[in-house]
C-alpha atoms as a PDB file:
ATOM      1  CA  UNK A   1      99.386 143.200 112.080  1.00  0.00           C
ATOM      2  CA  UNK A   2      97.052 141.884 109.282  1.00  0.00           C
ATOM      3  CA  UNK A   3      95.943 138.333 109.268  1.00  0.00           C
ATOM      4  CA  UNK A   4      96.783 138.264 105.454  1.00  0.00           C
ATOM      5  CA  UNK A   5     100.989 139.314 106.510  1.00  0.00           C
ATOM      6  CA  UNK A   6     101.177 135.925 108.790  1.00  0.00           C
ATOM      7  CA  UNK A   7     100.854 133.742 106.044  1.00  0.00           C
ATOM      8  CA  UNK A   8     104.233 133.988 105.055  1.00  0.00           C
ATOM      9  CA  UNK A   9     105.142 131.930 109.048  1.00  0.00           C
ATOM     10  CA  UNK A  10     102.202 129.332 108.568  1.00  0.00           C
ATOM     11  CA  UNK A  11     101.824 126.290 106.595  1.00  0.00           C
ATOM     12  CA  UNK A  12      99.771 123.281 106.676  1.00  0.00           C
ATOM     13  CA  UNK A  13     100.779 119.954 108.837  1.00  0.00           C
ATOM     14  CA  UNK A  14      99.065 118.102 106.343  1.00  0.00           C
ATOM     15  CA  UNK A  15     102.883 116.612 105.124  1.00  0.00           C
ATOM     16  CA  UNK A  16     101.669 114.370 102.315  1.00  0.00           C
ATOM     17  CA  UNK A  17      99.189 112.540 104.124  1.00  0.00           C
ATOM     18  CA  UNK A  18      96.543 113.723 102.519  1.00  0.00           C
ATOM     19  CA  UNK A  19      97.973 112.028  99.230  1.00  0.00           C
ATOM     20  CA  UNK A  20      96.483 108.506  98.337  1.00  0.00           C
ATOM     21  CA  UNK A  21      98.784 106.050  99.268  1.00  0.00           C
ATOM     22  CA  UNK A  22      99.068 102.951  96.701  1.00  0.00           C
ATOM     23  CA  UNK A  23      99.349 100.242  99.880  1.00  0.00           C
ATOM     24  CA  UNK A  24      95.776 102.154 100.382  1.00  0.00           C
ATOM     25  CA  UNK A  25      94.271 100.729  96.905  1.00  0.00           C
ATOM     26  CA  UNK A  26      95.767  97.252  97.396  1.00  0.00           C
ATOM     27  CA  UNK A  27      94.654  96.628 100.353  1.00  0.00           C
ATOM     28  CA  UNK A  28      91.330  97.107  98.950  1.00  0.00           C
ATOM     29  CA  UNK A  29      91.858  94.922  96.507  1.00  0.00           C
ATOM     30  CA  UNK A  30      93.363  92.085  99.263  1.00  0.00           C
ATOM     31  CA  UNK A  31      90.391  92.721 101.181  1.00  0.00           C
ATOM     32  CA  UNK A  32      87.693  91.904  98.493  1.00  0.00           C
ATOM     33  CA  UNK A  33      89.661  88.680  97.767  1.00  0.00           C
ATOM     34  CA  UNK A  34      90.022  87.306 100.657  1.00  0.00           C
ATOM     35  CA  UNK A  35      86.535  88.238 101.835  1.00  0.00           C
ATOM     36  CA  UNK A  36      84.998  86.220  98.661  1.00  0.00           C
ATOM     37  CA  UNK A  37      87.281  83.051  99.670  1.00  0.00           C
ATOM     38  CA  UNK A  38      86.021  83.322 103.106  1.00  0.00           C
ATOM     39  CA  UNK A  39      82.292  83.063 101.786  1.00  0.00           C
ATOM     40  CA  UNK A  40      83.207  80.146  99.577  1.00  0.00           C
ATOM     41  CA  UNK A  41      84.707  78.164 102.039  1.00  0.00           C
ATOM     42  CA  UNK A  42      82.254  78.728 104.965  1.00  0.00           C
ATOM     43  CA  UNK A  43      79.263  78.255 102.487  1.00  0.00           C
ATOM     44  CA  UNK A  44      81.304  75.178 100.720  1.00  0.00           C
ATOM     45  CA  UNK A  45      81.811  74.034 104.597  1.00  0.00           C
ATOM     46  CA  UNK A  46      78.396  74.426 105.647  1.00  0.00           C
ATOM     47  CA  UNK A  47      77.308  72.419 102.839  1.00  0.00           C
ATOM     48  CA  UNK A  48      79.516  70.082 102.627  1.00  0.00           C
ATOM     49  CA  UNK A  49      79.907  69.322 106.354  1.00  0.00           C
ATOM     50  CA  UNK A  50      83.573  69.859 106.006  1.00  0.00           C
ATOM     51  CA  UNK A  51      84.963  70.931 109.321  1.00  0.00           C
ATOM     52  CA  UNK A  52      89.142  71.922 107.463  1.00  0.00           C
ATOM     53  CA  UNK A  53      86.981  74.129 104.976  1.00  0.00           C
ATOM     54  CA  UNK A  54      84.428  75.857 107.633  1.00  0.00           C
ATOM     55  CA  UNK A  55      88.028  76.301 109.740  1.00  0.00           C
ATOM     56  CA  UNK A  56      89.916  77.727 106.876  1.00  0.00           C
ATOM     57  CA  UNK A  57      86.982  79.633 106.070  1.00  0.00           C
ATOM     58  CA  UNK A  58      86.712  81.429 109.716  1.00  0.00           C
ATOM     59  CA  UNK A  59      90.620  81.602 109.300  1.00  0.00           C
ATOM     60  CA  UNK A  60      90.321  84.092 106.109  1.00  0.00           C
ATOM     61  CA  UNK A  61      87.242  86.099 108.272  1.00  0.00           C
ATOM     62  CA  UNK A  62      90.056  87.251 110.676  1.00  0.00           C
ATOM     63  CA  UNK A  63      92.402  88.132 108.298  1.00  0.00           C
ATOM     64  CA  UNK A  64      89.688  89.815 106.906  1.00  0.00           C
ATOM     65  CA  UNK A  65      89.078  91.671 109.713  1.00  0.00           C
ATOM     66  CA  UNK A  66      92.857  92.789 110.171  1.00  0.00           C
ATOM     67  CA  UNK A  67      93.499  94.000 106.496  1.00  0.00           C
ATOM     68  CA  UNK A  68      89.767  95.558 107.013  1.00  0.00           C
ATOM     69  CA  UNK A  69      91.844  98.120 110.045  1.00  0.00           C
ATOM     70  CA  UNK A  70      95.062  98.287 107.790  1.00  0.00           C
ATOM     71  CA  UNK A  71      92.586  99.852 105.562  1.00  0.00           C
ATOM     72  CA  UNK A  72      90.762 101.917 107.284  1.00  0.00           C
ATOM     73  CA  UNK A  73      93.754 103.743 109.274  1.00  0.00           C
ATOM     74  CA  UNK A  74      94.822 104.738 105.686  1.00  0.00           C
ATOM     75  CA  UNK A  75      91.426 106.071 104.667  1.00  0.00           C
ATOM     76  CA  UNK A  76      91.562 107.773 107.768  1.00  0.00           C
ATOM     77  CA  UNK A  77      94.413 109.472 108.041  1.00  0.00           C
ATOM     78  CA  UNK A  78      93.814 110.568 104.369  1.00  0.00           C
ATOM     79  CA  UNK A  79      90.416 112.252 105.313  1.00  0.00           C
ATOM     80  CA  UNK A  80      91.607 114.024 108.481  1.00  0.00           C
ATOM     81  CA  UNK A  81      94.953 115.414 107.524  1.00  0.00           C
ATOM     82  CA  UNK A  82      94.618 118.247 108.068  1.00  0.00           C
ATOM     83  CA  UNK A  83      92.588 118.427 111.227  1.00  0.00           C
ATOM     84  CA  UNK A  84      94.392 121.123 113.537  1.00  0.00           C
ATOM     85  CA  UNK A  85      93.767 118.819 116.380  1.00  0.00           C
ATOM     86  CA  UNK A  86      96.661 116.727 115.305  1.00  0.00           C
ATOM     87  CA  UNK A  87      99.409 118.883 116.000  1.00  0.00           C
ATOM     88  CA  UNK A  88     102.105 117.104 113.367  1.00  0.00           C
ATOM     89  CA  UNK A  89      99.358 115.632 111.224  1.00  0.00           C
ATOM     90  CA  UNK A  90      97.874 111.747 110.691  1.00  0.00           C
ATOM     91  CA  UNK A  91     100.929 110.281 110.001  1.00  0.00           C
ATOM     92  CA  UNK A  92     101.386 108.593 112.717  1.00  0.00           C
ATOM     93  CA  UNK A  93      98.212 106.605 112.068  1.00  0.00           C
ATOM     94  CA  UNK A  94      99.682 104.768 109.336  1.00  0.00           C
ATOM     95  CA  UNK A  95     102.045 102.997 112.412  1.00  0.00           C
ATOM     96  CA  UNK A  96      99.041 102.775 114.745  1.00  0.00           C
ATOM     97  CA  UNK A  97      97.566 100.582 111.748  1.00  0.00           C
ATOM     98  CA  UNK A  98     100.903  98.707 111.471  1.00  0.00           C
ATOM     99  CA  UNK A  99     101.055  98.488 115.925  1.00  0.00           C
ATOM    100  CA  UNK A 100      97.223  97.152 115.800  1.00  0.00           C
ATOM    101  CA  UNK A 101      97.966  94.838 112.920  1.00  0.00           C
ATOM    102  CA  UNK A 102     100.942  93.636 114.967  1.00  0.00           C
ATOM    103  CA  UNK A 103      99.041  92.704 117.829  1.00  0.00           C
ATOM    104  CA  UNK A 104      96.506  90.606 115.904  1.00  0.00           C
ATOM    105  CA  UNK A 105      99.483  88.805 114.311  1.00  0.00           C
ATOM    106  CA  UNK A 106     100.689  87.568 117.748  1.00  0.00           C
ATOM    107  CA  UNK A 107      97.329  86.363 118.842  1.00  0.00           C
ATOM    108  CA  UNK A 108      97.007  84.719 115.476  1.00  0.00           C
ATOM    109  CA  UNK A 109     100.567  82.839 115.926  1.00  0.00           C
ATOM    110  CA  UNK A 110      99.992  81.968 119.922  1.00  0.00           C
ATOM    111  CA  UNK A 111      96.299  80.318 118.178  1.00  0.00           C
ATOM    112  CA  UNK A 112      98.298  78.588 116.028  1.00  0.00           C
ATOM    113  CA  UNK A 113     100.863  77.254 118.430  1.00  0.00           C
ATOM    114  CA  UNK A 114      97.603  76.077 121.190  1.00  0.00           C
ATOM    115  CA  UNK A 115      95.531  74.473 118.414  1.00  0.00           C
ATOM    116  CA  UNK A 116      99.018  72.898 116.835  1.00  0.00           C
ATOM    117  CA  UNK A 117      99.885  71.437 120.699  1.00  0.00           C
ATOM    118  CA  UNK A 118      96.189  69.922 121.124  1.00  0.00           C
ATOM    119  CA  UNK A 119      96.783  68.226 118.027  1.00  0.00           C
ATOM    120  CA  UNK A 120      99.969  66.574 119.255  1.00  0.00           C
ATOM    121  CA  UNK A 121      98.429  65.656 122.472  1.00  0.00           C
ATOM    122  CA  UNK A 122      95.104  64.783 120.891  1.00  0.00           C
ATOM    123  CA  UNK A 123      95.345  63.895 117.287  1.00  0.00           C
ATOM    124  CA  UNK A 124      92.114  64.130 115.201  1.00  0.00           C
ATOM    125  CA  UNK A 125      91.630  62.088 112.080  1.00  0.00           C
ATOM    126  CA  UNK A 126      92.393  64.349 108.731  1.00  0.00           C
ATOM    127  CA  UNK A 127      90.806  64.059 105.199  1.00  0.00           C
ATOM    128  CA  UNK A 128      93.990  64.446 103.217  1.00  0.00           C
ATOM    129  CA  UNK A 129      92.213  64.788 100.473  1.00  0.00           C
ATOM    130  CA  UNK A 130      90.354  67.642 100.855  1.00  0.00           C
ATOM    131  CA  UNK A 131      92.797  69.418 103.419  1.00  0.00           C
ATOM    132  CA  UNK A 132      95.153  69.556 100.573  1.00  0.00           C
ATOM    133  CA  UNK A 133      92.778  71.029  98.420  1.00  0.00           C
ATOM    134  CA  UNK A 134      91.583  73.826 100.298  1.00  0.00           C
ATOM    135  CA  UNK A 135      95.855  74.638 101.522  1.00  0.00           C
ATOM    136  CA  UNK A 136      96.353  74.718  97.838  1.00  0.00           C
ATOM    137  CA  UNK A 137      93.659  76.825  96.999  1.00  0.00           C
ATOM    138  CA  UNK A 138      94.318  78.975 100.338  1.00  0.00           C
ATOM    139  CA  UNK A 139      98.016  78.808  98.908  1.00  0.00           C
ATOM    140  CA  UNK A 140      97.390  80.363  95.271  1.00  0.00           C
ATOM    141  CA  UNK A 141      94.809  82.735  96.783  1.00  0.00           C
ATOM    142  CA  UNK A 142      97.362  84.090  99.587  1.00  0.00           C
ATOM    143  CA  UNK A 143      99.896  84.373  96.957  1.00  0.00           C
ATOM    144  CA  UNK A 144      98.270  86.467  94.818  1.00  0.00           C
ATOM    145  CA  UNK A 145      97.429  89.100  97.583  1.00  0.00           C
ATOM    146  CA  UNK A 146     100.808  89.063  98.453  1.00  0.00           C
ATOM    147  CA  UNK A 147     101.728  89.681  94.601  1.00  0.00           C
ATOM    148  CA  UNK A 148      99.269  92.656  94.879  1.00  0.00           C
ATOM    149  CA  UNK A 149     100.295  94.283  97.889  1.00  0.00           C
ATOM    150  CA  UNK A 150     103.973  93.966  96.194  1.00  0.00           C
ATOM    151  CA  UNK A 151     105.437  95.295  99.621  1.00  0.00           C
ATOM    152  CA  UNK A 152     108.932  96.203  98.409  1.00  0.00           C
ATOM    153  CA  UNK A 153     108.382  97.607  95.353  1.00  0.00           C
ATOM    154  CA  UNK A 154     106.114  99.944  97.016  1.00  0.00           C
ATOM    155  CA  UNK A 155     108.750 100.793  99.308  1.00  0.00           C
ATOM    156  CA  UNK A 156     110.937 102.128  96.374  1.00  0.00           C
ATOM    157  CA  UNK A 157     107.396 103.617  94.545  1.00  0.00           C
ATOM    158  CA  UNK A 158     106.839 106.148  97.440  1.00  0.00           C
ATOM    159  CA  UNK A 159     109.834 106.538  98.801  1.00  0.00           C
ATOM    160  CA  UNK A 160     110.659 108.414  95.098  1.00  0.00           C
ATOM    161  CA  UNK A 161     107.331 109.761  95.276  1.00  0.00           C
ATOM    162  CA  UNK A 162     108.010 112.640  98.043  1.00  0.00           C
ATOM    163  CA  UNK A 163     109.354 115.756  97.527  1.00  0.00           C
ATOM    164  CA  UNK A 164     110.614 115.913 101.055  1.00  0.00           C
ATOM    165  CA  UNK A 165     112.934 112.698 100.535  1.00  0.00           C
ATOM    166  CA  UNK A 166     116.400 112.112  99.594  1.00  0.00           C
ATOM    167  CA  UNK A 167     116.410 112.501  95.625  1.00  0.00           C
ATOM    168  CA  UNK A 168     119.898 112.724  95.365  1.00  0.00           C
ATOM    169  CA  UNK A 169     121.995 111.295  98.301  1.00  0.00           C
ATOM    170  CA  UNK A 170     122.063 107.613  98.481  1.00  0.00           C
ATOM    171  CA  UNK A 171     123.854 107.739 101.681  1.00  0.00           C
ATOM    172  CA  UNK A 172     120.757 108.577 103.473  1.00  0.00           C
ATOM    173  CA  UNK A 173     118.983 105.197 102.012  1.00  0.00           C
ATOM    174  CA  UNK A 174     120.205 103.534 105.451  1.00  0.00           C
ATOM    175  CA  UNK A 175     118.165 101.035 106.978  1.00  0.00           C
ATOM    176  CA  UNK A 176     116.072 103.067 109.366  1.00  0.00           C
ATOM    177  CA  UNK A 177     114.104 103.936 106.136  1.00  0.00           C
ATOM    178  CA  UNK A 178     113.215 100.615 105.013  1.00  0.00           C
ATOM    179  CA  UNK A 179     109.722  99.344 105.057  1.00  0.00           C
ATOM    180  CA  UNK A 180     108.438 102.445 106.569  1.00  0.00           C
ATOM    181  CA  UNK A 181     105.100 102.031 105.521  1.00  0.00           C
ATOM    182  CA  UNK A 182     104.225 100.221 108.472  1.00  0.00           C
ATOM    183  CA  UNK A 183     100.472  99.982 107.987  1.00  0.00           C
ATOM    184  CA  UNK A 184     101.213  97.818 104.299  1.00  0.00           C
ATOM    185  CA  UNK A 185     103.696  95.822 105.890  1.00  0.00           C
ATOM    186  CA  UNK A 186     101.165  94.619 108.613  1.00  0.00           C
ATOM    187  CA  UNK A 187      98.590  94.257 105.756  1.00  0.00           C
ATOM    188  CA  UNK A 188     101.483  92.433 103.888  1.00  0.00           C
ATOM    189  CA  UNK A 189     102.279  90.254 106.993  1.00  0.00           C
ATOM    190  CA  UNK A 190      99.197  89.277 107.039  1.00  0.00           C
ATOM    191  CA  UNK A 191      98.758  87.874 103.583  1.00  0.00           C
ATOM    192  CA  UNK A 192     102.385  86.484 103.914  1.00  0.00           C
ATOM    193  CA  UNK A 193     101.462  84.046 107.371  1.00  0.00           C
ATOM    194  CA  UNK A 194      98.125  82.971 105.458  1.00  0.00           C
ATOM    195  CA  UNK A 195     100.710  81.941 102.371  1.00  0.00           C
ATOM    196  CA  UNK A 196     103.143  80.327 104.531  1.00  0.00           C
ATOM    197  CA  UNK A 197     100.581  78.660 106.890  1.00  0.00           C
ATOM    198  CA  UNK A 198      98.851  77.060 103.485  1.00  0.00           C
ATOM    199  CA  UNK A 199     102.565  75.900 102.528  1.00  0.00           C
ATOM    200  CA  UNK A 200     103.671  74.135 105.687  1.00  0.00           C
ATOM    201  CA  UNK A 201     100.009  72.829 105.837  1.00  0.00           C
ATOM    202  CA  UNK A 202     100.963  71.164 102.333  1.00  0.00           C
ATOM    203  CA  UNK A 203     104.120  70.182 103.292  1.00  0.00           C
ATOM    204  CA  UNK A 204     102.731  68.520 106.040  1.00  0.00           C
ATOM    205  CA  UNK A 205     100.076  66.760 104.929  1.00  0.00           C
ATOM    206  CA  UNK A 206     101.919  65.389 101.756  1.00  0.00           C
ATOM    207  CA  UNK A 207     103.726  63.896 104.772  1.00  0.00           C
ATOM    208  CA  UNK A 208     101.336  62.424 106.942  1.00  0.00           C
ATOM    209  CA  UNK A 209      99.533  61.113 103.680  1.00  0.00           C
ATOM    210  CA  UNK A 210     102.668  59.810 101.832  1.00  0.00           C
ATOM    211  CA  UNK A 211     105.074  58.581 104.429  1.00  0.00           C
ATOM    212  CA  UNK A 212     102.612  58.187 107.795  1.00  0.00           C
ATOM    213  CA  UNK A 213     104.287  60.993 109.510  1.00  0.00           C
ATOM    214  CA  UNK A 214     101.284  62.245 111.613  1.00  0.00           C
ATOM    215  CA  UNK A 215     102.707  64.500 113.708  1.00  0.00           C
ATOM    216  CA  UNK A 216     103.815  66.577 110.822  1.00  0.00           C
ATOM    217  CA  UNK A 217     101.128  68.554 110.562  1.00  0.00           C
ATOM    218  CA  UNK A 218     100.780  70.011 113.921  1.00  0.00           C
ATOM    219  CA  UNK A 219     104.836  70.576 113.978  1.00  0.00           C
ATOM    220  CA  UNK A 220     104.611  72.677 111.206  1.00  0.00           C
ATOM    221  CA  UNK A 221     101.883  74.447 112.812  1.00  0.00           C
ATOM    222  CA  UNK A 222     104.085  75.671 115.754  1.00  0.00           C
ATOM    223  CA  UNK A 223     107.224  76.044 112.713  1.00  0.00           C
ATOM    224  CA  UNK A 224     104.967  78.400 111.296  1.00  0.00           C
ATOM    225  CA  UNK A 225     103.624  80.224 114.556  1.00  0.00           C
ATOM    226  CA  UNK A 226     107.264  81.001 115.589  1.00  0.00           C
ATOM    227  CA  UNK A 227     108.317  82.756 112.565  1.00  0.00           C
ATOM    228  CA  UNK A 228     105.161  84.787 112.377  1.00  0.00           C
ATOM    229  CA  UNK A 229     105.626  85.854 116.197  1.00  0.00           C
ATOM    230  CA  UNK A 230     109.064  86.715 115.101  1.00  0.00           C
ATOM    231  CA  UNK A 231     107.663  89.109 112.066  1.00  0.00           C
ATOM    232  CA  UNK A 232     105.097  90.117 114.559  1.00  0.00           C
ATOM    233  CA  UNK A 233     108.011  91.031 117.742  1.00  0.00           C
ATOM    234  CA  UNK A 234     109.640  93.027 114.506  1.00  0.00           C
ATOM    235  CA  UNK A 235     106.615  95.280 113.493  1.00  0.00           C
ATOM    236  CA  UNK A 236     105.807  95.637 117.215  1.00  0.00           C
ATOM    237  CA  UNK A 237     109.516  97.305 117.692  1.00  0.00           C
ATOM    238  CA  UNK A 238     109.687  99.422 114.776  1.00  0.00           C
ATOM    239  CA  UNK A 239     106.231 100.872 115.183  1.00  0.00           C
ATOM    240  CA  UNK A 240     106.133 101.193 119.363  1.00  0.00           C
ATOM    241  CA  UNK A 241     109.203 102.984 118.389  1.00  0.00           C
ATOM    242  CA  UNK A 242     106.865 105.654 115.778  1.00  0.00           C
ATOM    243  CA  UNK A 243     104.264 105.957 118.517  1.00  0.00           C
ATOM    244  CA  UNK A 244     106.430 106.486 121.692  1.00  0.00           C
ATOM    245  CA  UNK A 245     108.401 109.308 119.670  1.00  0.00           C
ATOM    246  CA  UNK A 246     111.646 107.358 119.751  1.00  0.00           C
ATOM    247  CA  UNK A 247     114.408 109.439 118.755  1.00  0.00           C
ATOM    248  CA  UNK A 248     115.163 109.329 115.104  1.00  0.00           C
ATOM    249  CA  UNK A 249     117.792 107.725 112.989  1.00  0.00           C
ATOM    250  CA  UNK A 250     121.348 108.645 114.035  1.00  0.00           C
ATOM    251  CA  UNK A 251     122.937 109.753 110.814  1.00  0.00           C
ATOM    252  CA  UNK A 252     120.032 112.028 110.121  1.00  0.00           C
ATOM    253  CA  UNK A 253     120.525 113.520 113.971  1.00  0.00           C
ATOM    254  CA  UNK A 254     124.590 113.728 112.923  1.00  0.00           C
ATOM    255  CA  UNK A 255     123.721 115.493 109.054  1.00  0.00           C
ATOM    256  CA  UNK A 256     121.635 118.254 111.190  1.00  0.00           C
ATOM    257  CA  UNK A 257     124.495 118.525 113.634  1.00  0.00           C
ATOM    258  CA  UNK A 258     127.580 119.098 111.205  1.00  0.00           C
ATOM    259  CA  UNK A 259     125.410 121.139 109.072  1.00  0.00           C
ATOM    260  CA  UNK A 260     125.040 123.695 111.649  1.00  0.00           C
ATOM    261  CA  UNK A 261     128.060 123.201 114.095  1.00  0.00           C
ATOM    262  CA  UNK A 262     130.331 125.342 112.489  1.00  0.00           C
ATOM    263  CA  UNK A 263     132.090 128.980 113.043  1.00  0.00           C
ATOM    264  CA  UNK A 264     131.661 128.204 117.184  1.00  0.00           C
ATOM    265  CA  UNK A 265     128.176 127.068 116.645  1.00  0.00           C
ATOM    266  CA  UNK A 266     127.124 124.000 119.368  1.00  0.00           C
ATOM    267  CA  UNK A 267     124.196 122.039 118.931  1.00  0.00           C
ATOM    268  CA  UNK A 268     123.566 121.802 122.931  1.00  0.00           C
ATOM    269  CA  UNK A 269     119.752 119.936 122.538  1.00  0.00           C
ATOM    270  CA  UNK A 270     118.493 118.036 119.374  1.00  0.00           C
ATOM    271  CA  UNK A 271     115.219 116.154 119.441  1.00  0.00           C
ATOM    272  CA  UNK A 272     114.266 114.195 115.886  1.00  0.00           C
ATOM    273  CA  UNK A 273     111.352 112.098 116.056  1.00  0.00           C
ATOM    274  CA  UNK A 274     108.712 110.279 113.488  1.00  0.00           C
ATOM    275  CA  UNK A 275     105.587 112.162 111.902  1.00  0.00           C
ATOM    276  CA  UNK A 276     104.640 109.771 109.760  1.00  0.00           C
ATOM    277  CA  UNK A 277     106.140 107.589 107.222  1.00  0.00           C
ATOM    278  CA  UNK A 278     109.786 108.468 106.890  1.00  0.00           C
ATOM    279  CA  UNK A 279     108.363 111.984 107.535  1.00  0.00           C
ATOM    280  CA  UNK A 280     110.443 113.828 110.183  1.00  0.00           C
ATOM    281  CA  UNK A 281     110.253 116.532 112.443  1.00  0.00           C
ATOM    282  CA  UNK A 282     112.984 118.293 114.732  1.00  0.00           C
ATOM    283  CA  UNK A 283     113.432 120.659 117.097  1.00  0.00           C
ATOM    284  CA  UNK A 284     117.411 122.004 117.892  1.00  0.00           C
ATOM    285  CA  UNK A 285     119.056 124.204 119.908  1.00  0.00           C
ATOM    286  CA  UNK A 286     122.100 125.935 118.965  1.00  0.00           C
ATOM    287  CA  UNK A 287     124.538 127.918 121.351  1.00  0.00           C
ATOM    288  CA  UNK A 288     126.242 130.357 119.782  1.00  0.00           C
ATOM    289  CA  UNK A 289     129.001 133.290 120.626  1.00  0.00           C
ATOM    290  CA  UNK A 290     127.880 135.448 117.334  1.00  0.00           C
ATOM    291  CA  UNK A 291     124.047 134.120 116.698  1.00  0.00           C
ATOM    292  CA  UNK A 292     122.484 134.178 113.498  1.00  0.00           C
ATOM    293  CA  UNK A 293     118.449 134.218 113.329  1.00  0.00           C
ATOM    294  CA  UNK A 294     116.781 130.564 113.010  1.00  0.00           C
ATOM    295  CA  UNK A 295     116.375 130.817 109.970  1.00  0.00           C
ATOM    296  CA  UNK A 296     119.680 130.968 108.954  1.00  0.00           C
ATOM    297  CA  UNK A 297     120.256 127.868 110.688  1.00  0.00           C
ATOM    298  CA  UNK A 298     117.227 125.774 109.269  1.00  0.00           C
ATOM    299  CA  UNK A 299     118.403 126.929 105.508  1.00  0.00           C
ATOM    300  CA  UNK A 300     121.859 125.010 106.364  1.00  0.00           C
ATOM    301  CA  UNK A 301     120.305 121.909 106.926  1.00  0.00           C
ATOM    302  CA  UNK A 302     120.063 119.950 104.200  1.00  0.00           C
ATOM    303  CA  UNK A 303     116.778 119.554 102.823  1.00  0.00           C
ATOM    304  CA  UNK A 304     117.032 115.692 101.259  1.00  0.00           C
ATOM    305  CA  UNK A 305     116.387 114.442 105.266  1.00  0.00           C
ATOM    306  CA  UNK A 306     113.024 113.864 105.419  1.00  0.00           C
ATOM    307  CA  UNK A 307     112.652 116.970 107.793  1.00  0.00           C
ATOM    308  CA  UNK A 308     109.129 118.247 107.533  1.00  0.00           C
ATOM    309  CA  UNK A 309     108.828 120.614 110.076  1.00  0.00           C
ATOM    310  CA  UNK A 310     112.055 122.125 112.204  1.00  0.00           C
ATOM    311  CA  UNK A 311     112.260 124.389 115.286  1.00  0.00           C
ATOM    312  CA  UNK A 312     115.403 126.125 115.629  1.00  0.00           C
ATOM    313  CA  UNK A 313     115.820 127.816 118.988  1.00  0.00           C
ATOM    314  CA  UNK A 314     118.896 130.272 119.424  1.00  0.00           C
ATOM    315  CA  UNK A 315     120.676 131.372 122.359  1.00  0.00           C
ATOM    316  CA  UNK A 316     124.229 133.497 122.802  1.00  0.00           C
ATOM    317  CA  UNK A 317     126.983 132.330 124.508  1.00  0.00           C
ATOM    318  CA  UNK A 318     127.969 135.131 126.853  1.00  0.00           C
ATOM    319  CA  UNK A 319     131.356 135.214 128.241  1.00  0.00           C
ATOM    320  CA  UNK A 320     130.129 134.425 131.617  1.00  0.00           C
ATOM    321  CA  UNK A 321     128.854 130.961 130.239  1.00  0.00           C
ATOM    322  CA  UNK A 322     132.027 130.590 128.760  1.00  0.00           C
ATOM    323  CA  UNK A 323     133.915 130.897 132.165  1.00  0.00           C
ATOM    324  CA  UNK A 324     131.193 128.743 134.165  1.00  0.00           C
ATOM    325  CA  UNK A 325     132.160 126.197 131.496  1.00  0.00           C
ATOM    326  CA  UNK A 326     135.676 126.031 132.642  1.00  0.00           C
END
């Protein structure tokens, strides 16, 4: 058979990925912030002698460094999708981003919670003063990266954006789907710790400053490392879950199985499992007494799931089967 007659069976695995992302471009744009405060305040540290700015300043390096991988695993998975080694694409690298960026947020939080219990037991002297200043400044700085990244209304941006997504069944809108970029919510994480870390640090020292209430500052330390390890635990579950091919959302798995379990049709093995960001792919097996080819049975699933790629093996339910059954 001519090469040029299989074309009709093959497509790309490419699924989107190769499409620009916007969390992609803001990142970007987070990065290059951030990175200029971090020169500021080192240099201003340096300088200065200040040991809160040179510490604030090493503070924005790593977050630096984490947005820097948030950034890259999109670039990446943009410029190799579609590389037959990956056999469902690069979308997965978008939640190896979001598992990596995970990881660096609990280390961040359990360096928060040891530097906040060495303060308790050994309290150091603070310059209100100029710790306030550089939490505010960290405060309006972190809050305008987390007004660029704009998390959630990217969400609802992309999630429109696909062809292969629900355009006109709301039901489907459960909330498996939610945040599914997982590489911009790490990058958004990030941001959103610095913010709250520079607002508790206010908080705190307005405390220690105004009413003598010392120990303030490193409470709100460990106040602030627990919720971050909690948004951390979070990512960690809903991307381990991507990367360990955890089987996909329920209603999705029960569309595919009333759309096809019909006329003595059984759905006897169904495997749905993430390709990339609410991308899909599935593989079913249907039992049947009268079979129809698969591809009668992939056109009756209903194509608002999010199903990029679907196997559809068939097999005939003899009446010897029938009898063992019994």
């Amino acid at each position: 058979m001519h090469h040029d007659n299989l074309q009709h069976w093959q497509h790309t695995h490419a699924f989107d990925q190769d499409r620009k992302l916007p969390g992609e471009t803001r990142t970007i744009i987070v990065i290059a912030i951030t990175s200029t405060m971090m020169v500021v305040e080192i240099a201003a540290g340096i300088i200065f002698g200040s040991m809160a700015l040179l510490a604030d300043g090493l503070h924005m390096a790593s977050h630096a460094a984490a947005l820097t991988i948030n950034a890259v695993a999109y670039i990446y998975a943009r410029r190799h999708a579609h590389d037959g080694q990956y056999s469902f694409g690069t979308g997965k690298v978008n939640a190896l981003g979001g598992f990596t960026g995970a990881v660096l947020l609990a280390i961040f939080a359990m360096i928060m919670a040891w530097e906040s219990i060495d303060r308790i037991i050994y309290p150091v002297e603070i310059a209100f003063n100029q710790a306030i200043f550089v939490a505010v400044i960290g405060l309006i700085v972190n809050g305008a990266s987390v007004f660029i990244l704009g998390h959630h209304h990217d969400h609802q941006h992309e999630h429109d954006g696909r062809h292969h997504q629900n355009h006109d069944c709301h039901e489907d809108h459960g909330h498996e789907h939610h945040n599914y970029d997982h590489n911009l919510k790490a990058a958004y994480l990030h941001v959103l710790a610095d913010a709250l870390t520079s607002l508790l640090a206010i908080f705190a020292l307005l405390a220690a400053k105004y009413v003598g209430l010392m120990w303030m500052d490193p409470l709100m330390g460990i106040v602030g490392a627990l919720l971050v390890s909690r948004w951390s635990l979070g990512l960690l579950r809903s991307t381990s879950a991507v990367l360990l091919d955890k089987q996909g959302p329920e209603h999705i798995r029960t569309r595919i199985r009333q759309s096809i379990e019909h006329d003595g049709n059984r759905v006897v093995d169904l495997h749905l499992w993430s390709i990339g960001p609410n991308i899909y792919s599935a593989i079913v097996s249907v039992v049947a007494h009268d079979p129809q080819s698969p591809e009668h049975y992939k056109e009756s699933i209903p194509s608002n799931l999010g199903l990029a790629h679907v196997t559809v093996e068939v097999h005939q339910c003899s009446e010897e089967h029938t009898d063992q059954a019994r």
